[in-house]
Protein backbone atom coordinates (compact mmCIF):
# COMPACT_ATOMS: atom_id res chain seq x y z
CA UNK A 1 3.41 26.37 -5.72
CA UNK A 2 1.71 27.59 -8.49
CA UNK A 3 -1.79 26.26 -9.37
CA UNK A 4 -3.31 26.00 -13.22
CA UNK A 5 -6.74 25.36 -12.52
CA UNK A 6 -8.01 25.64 -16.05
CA UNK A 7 -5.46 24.55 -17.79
CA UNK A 8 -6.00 21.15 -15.82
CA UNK A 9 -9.52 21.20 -16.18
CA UNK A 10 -9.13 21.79 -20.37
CA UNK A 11 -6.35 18.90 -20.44
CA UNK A 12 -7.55 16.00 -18.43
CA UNK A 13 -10.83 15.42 -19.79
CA UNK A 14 -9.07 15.65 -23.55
CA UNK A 15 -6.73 13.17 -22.48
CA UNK A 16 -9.33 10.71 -20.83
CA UNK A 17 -10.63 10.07 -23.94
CA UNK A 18 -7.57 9.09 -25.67
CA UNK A 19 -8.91 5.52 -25.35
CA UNK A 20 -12.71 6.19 -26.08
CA UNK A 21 -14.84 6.61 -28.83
CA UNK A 22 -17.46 9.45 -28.93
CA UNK A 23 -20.37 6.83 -28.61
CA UNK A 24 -22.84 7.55 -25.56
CA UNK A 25 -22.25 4.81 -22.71
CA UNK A 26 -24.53 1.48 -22.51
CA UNK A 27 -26.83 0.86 -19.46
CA UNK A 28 -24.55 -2.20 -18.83
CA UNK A 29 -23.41 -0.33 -15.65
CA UNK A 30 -25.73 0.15 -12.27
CA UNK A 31 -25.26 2.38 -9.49
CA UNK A 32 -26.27 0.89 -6.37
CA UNK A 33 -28.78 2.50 -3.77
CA UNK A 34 -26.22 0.86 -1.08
CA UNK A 35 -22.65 2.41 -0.23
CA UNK A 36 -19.56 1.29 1.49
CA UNK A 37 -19.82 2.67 5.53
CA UNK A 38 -17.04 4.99 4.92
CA UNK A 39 -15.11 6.73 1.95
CA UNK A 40 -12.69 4.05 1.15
CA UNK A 41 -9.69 3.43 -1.29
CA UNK A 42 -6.75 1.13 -1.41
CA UNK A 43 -8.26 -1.29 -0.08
CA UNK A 44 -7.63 -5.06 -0.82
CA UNK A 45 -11.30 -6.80 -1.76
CA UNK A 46 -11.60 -10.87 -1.92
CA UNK A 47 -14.71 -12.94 -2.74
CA UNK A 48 -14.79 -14.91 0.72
CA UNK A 49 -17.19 -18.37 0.19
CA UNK A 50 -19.06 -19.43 3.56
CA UNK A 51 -21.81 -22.04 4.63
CA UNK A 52 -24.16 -18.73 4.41
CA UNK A 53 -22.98 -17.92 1.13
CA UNK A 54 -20.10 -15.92 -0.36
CA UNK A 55 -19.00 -12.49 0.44
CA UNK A 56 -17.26 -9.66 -0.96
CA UNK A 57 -15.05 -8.82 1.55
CA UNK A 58 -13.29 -5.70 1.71
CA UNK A 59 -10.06 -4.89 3.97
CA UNK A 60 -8.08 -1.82 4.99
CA UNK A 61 -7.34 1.40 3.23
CA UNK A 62 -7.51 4.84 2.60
CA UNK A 63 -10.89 6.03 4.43
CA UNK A 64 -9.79 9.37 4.32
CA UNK A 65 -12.71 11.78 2.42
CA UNK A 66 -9.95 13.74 0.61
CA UNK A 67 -7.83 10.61 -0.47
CA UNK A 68 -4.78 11.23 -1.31
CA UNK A 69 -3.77 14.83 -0.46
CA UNK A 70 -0.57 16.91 -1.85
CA UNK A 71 2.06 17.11 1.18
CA UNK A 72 5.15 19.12 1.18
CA UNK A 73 8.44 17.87 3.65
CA UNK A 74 11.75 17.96 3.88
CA UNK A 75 11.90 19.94 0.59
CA UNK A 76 10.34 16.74 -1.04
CA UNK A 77 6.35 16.86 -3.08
CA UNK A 78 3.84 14.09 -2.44
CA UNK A 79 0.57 12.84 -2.34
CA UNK A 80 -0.40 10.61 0.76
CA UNK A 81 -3.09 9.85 2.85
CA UNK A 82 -3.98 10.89 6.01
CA UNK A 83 -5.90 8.06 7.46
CA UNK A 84 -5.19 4.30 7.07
CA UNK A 85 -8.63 1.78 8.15
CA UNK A 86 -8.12 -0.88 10.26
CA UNK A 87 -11.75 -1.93 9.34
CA UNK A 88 -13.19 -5.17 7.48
CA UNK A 89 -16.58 -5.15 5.80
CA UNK A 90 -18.33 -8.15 4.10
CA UNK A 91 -20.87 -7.15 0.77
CA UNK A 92 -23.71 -9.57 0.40
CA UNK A 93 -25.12 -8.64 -3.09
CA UNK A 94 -29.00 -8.84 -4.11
CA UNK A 95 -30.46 -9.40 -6.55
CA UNK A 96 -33.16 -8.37 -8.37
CA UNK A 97 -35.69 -10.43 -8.58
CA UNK A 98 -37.66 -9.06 -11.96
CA UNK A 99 -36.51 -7.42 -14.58
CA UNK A 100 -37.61 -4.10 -13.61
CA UNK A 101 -35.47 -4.02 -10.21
CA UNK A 102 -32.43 -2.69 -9.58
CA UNK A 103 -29.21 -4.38 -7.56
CA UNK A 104 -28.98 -3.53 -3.56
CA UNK A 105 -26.78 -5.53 -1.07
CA UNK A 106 -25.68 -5.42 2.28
CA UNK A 107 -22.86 -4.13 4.27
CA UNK A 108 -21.62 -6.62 7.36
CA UNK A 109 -18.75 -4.87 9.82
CA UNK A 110 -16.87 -7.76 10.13
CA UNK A 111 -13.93 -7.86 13.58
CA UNK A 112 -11.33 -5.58 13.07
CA UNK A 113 -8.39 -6.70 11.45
CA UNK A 114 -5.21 -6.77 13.52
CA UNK A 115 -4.02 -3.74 12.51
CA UNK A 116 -4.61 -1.05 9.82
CA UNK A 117 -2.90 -1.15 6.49
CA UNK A 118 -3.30 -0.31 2.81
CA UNK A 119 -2.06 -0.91 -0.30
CA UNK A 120 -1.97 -4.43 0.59
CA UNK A 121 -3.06 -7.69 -1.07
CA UNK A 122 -5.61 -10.46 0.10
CA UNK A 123 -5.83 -14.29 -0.77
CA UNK A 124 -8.73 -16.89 -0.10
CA UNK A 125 -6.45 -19.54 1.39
CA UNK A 126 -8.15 -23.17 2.94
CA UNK A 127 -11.23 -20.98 3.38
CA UNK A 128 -9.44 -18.25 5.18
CA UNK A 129 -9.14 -14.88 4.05
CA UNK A 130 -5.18 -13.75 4.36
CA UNK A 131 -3.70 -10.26 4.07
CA UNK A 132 0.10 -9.60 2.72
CA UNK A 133 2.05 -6.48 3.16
CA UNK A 134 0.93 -3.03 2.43
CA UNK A 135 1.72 0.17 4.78
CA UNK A 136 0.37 1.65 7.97
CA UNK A 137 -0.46 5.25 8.82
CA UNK A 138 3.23 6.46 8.63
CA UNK A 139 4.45 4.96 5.87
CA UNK A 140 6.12 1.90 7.29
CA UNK A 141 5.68 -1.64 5.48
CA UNK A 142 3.67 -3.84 7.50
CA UNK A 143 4.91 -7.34 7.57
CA UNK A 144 2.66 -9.21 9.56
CA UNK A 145 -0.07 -11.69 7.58
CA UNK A 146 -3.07 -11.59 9.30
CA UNK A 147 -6.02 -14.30 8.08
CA UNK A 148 -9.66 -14.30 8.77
CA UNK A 149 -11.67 -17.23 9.67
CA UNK A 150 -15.27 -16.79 8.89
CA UNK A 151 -16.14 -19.36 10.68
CA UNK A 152 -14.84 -18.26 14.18
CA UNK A 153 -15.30 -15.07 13.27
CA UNK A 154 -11.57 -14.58 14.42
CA UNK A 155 -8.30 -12.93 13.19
CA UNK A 156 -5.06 -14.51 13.70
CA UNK A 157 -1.19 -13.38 12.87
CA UNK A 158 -0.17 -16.96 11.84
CA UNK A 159 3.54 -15.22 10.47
CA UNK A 160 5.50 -12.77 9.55
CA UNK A 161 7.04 -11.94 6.28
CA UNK A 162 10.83 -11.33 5.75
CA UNK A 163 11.79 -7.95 5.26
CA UNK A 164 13.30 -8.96 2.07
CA UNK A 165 9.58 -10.35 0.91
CA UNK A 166 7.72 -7.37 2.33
CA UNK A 167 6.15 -5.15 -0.26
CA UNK A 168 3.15 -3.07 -1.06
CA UNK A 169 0.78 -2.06 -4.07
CA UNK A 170 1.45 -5.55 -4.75
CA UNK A 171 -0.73 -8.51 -5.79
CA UNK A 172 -0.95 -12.07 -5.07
CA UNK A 173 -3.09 -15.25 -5.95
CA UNK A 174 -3.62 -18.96 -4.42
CA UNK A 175 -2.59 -21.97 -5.80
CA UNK A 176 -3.87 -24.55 -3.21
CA UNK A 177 -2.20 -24.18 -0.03
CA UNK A 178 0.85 -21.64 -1.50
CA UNK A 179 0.03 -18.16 -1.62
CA UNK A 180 2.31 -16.50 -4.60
CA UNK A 181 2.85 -12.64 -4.00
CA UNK A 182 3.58 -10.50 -7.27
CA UNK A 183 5.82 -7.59 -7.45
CA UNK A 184 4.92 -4.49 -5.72
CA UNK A 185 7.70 -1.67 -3.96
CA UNK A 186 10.08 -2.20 -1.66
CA UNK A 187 9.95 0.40 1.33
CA UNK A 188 11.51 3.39 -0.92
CA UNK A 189 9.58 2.81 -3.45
CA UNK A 190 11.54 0.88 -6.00
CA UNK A 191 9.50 -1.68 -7.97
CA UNK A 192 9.94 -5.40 -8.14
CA UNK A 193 9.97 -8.20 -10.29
CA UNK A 194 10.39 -10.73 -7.39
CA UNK A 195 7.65 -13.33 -7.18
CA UNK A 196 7.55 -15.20 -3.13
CA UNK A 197 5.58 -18.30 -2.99
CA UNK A 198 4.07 -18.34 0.40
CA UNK A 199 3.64 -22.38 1.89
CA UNK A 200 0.29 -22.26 4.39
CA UNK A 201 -0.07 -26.13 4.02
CA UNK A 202 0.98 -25.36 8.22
CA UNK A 203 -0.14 -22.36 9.59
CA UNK A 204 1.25 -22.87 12.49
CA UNK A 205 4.80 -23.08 10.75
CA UNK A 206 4.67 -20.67 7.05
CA UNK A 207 7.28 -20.90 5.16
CA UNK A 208 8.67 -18.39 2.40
CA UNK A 209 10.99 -18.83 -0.67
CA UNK A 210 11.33 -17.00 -4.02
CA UNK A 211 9.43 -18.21 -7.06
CA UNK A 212 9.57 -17.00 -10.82
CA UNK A 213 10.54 -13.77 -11.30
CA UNK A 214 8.53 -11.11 -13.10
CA UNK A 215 9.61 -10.13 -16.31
CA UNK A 216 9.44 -6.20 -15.87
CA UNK A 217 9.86 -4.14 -12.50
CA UNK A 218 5.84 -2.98 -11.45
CA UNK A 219 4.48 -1.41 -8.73
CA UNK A 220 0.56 -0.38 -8.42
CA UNK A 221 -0.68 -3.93 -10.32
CA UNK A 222 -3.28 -6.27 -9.91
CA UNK A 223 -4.12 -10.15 -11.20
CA UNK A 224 -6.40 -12.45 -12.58
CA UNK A 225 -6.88 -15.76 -12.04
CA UNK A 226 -8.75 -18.03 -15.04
CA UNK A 227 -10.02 -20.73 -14.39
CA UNK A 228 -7.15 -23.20 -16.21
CA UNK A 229 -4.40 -21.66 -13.73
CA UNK A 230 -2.94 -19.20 -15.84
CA UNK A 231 -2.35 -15.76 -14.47
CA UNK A 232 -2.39 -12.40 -16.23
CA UNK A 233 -0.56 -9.31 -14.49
CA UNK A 234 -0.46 -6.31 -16.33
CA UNK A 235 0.68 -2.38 -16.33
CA UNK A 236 1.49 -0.60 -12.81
CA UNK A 237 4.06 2.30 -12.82
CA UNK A 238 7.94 1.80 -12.33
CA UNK A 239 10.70 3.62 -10.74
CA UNK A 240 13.02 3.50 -13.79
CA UNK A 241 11.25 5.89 -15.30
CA UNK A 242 10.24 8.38 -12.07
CA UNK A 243 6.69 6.94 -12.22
CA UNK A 244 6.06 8.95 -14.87
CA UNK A 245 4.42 6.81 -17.53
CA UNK A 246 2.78 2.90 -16.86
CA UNK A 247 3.06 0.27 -18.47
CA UNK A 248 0.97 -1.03 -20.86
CA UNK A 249 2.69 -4.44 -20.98
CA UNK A 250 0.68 -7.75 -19.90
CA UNK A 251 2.55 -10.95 -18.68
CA UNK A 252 0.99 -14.52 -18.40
CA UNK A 253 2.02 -17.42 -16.14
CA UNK A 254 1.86 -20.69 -16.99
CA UNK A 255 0.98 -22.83 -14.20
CA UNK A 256 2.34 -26.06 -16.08
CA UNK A 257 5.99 -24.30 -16.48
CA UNK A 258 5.82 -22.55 -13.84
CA UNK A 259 6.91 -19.57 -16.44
CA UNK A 260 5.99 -15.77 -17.36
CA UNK A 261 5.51 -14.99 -20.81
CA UNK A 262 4.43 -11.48 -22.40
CA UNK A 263 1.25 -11.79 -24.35
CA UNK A 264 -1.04 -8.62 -26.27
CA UNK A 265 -0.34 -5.21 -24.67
CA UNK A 266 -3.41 -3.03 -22.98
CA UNK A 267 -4.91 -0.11 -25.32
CA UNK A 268 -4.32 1.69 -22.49
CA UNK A 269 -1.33 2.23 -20.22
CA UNK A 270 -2.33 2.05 -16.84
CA UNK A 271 -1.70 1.77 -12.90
CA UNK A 272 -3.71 1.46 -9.80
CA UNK A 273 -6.64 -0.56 -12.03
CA UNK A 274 -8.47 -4.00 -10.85
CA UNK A 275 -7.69 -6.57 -13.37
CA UNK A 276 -10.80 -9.32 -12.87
CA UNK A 277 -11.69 -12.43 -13.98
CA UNK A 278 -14.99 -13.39 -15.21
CA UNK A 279 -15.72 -16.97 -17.44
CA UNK A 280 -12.57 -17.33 -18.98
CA UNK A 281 -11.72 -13.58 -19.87
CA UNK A 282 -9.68 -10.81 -18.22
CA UNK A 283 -11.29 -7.40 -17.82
CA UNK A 284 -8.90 -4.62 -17.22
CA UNK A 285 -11.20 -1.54 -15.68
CA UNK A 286 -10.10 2.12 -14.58
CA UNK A 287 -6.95 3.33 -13.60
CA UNK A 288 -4.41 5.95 -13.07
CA UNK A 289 -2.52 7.18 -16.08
CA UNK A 290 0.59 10.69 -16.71
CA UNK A 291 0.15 12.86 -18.83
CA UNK A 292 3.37 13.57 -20.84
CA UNK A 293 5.20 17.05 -19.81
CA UNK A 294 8.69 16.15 -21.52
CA UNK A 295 10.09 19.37 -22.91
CA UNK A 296 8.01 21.35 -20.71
CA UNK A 297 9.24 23.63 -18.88
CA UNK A 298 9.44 23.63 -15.09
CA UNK A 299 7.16 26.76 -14.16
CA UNK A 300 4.60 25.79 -16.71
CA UNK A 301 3.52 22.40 -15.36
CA UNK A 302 0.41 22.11 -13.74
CA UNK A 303 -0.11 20.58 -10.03
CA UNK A 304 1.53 17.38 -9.36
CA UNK A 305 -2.19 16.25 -9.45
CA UNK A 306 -3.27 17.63 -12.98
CA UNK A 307 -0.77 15.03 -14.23
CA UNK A 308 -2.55 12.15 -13.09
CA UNK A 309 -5.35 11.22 -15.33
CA UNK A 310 -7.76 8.99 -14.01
CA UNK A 311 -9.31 6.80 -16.39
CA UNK A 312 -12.92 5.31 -17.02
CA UNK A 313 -12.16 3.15 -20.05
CA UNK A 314 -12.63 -0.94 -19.95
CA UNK A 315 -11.05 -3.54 -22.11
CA UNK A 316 -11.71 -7.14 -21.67
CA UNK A 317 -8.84 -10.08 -23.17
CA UNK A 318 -10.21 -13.59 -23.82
CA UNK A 319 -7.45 -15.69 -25.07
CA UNK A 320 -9.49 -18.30 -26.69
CA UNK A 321 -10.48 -15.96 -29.52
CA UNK A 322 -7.55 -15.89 -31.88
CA UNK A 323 -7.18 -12.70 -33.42
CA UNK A 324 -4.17 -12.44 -35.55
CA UNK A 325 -2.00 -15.95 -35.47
CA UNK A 326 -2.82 -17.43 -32.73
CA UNK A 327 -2.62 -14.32 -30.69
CA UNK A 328 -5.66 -12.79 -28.35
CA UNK A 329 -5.99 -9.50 -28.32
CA UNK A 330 -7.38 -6.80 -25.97
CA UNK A 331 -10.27 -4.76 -26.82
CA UNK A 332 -11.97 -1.87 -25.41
CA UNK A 333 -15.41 -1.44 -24.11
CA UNK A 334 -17.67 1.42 -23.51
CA UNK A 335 -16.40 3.03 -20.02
CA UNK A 336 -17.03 3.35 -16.51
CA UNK A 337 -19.86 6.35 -15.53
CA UNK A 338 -17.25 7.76 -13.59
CA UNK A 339 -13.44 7.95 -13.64
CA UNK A 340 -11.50 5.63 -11.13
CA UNK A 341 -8.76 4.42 -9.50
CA UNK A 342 -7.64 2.57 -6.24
CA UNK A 343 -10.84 1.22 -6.00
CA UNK A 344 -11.67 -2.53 -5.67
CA UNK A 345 -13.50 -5.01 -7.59
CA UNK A 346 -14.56 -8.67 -7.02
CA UNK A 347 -16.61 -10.73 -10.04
CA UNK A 348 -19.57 -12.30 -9.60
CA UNK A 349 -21.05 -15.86 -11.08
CA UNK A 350 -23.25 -18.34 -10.72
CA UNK A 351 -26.31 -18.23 -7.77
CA UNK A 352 -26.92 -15.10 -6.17
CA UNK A 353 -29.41 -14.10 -3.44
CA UNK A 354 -32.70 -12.68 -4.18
CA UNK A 355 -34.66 -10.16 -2.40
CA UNK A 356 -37.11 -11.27 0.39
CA UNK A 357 -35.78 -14.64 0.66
CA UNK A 358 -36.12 -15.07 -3.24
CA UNK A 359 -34.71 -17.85 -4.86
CA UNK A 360 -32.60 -15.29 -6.80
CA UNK A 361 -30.82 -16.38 -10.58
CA UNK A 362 -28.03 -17.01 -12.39
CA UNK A 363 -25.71 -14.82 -13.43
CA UNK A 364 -25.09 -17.63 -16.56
CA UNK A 365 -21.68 -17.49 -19.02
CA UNK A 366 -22.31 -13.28 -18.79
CA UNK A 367 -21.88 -12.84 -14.61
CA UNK A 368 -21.27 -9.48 -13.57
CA UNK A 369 -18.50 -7.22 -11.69
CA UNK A 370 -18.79 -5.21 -9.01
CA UNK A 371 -16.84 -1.92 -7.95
CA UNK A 372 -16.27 -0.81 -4.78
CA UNK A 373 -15.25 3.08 -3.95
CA UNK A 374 -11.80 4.48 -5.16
CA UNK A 375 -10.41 7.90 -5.53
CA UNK A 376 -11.78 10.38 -8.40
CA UNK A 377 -9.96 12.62 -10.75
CA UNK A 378 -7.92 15.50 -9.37
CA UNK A 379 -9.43 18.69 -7.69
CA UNK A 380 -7.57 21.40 -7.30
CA UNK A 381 -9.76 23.18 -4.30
CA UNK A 382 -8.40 20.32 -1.90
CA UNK A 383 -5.22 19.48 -3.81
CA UNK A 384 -6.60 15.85 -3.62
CA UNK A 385 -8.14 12.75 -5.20
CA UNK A 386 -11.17 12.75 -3.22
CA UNK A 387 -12.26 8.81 -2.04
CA UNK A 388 -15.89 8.01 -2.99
CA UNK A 389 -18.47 5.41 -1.04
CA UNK A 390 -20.08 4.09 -3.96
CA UNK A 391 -20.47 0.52 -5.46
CA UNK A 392 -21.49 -0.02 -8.45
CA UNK A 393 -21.95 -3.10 -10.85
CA UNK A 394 -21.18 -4.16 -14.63
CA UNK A 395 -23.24 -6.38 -16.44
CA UNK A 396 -20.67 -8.43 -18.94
CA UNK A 397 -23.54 -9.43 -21.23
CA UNK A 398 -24.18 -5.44 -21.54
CA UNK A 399 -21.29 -4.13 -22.57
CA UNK A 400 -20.59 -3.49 -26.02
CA UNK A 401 -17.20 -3.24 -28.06
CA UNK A 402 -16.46 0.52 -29.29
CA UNK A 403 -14.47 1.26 -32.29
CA UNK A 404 -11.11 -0.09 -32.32
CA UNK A 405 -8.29 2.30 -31.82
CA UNK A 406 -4.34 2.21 -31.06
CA UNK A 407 -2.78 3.56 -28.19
CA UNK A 408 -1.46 6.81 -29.87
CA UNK A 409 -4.81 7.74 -31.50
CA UNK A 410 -7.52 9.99 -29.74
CA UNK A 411 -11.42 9.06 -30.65
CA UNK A 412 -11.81 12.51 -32.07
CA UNK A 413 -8.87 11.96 -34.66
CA UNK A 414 -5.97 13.74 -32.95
CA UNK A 415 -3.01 12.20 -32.30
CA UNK A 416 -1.31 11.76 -28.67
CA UNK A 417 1.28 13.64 -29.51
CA UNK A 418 -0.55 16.48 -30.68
CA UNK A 419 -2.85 16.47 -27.93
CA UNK A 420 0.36 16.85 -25.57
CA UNK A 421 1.34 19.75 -27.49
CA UNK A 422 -1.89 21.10 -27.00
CA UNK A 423 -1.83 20.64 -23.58
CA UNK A 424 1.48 22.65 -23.14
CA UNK A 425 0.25 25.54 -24.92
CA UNK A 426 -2.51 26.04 -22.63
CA UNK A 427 0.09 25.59 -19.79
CA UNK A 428 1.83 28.45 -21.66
CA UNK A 429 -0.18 30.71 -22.17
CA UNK A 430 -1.73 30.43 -18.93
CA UNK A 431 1.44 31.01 -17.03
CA UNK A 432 2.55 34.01 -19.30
């Protein structure tokens, strides 16, 4: 396989910026001193509440140090990873008490869950804490729903999802007692629009049946949840189209119809991003982009890796701000300190614990996000996205809106399209 080291290392950070202006980054985000116990990615990661205060707890996934690693079989190329956690952690954040301090937490090793899976989704339901498909080690879906009760300390395998309702990279969220799952792949890999509403009014007897569909096939998504009901699911990557671009579409359901509806598309097409949200908004953060190789030819494409583009850039929707007739729109923010995706991130309002037994503060209409580990851009050395530890955390009330700019415009003035062509000239002229 040939390798074009420096042709990826020219393209992706000229492509990464296709979303981004050229100012220098806020200090809205933090680095914390603390970091996950192991290397982790595609995990799921739920805010669990308790009697000793809420959690961020995170389950499964990749704990691999070199991520997701190029594979070759049966004549077939592929990234996978090579070691799937069957470990649960709980994230207590602190913090700080003046001005002049910086956030810390702590990292509880909670039972370990049933078994190991990733790629999965996780639900608060009656206080429990409820995991829904995903794969295992070898690839195979994992059908089981195991929940978490904090207050026994316990896991349980309450049911068992139909093979026709088992997916992964999916997402899901909790109305009451039903647990609605979102979309995801089937076990080849072709991505859904099916939506299962989950009943866990009796755990002891669950009970599936289909809700409302999806209105385009995604795989590799994520939700948010505002506080009126409504749901926003955006991007993820499709099999119609070989994976090879993500959407940039957002849908919206409306808990009163019981409906999906498209609303304003992202800047930013993107897959394998956390979609969060925090007072009212929607903050889309990270993510895995493709970089476009149509009409190039087959021996002058870079690594299956080189690609990938992993993204840093944030954009945040609040759809009580009417933009243009009645319609909210997204805009971007200044981006993450480093590039991301299959990480996990939880938001974070209202009371939070102080240091030494302080009283701690508020996090007020601003609040704050964390991010939890993830996979970084390519490297070619180990043919991998290496998986990080860290955790870091975005202050809302920091960021600041960059200059606006459409989809097909780079921040230094060149178009997408030329910036492609670019790109295969360098691939050229490299493997000439």
């Amino acid at each position: 396989m040939a390798r074009y080291t420096l042709a990826a290392s020219l393209l992706l950070p000229l492509l990464a910026r296709a979303s981004r202006s050229l100012d220098e980054l806020t200090d809205s985000w933090q680095a914390l001193p603390v970091s996950i116990p192991t290397p982790l990615s595609d995990m799921s990661v739920a805010v669990l509440p308790g009697d000793g205060g809420k959690r961020v707890v995170l389950t499964g996934g990749c704990d691999s140090p070199d991520g997701n690693q190029f594979m070759e079989y049966d004549g077939e190329e592929f990234f996978a990873c090579t070691s799937i956690s069957s470990k649960a952690y709980a994230f207590a954040p602190k913090v700080p008490n003046t001005t002049f301090q910086a956030w810390t937490g702590e990292f509880e090793e909670l039972p370990d869950m049933p078994r190991e899976r990733c790629r999965h989704a996780s639900v608060v339901v009656d206080g429990n804490l409820c995991l829904f498909g995903g794969r295992d080690a070898v690839d195979e879906m994992v059908s089981e729903v195991d929940c978490y009760d904090p207050s026994a300390g316990e896991w349980t395998t309450p049911a068992t999802l139909p093979a026709e309702y088992t997916t992964s990279d999916l997402t899901a969220f909790a109305r009451g007692t039903d647990v609605y799952l979102v979309a995801g792949y089937d076990k080849n890999y072709t991505a859904q629009v099916q939506v299962t509403v989950v009943d866990m009014s009796d755990m002891s007897s669950v009970k599936f049946g289909p809700g409302e569909s999806l209105l385009e096939e995604r795989g590799d998504i994520d939700a948010a949840v505002l506080p009126d009901g409504s749901v926003y699911v955006s991007g993820g990557f499709t099999h119609e189209n070989s994976y090879a671009k993500p959407h940039n579409t957002v849908e919206r359901y409306d808990p009163d119809t019981g409906t999906w509806s498209p609303v304003d598309s992202l800047n930013d097409e993107r897959g394998d991003k956390q979609l969060v949200s925090l007072n009212g908004k929607v903050y889309a953060i990270g993510g895995e982009a493709k970089v476009d190789i149509t009409g190039v030819a087959p021996e002058e494409v870079p690594d299956l890796g080189a690609i990938s583009t992993v993204l840093d850039s944030v954009e945040v929707l609040d759809p009580e701000v009417d933009v243009h007739g009645g319609l909210a729109e997204w805009r971007s923010l200044g981006g993450m300190p480093t590039a991301l995706f299959r990480f996990g991130a939880a938001e974070w309002e209202g009371e939070v614990t102080g240091e030494e037994g302080g009283e701690g503060e508020s996090a007020d209409d601003g609040g704050y996000i964390f991010v939890f580990g993830g996979q970084v851009a390519y490297d070619a050395d180990c043919e991998c996205f290496r998986t990080t530890d860290q955790v870091m955390v975005f202050d809302v009330k920091k960021a600041e809106f960059i200059r606006e700019a459409k989809p097909t415009e780079l921040s230094a003035g060149v178009s997408v399209p030329v910036a492609t062509a670019l790109a295969s000239c360098l691939l050229v002229a490299l493997a000439a």
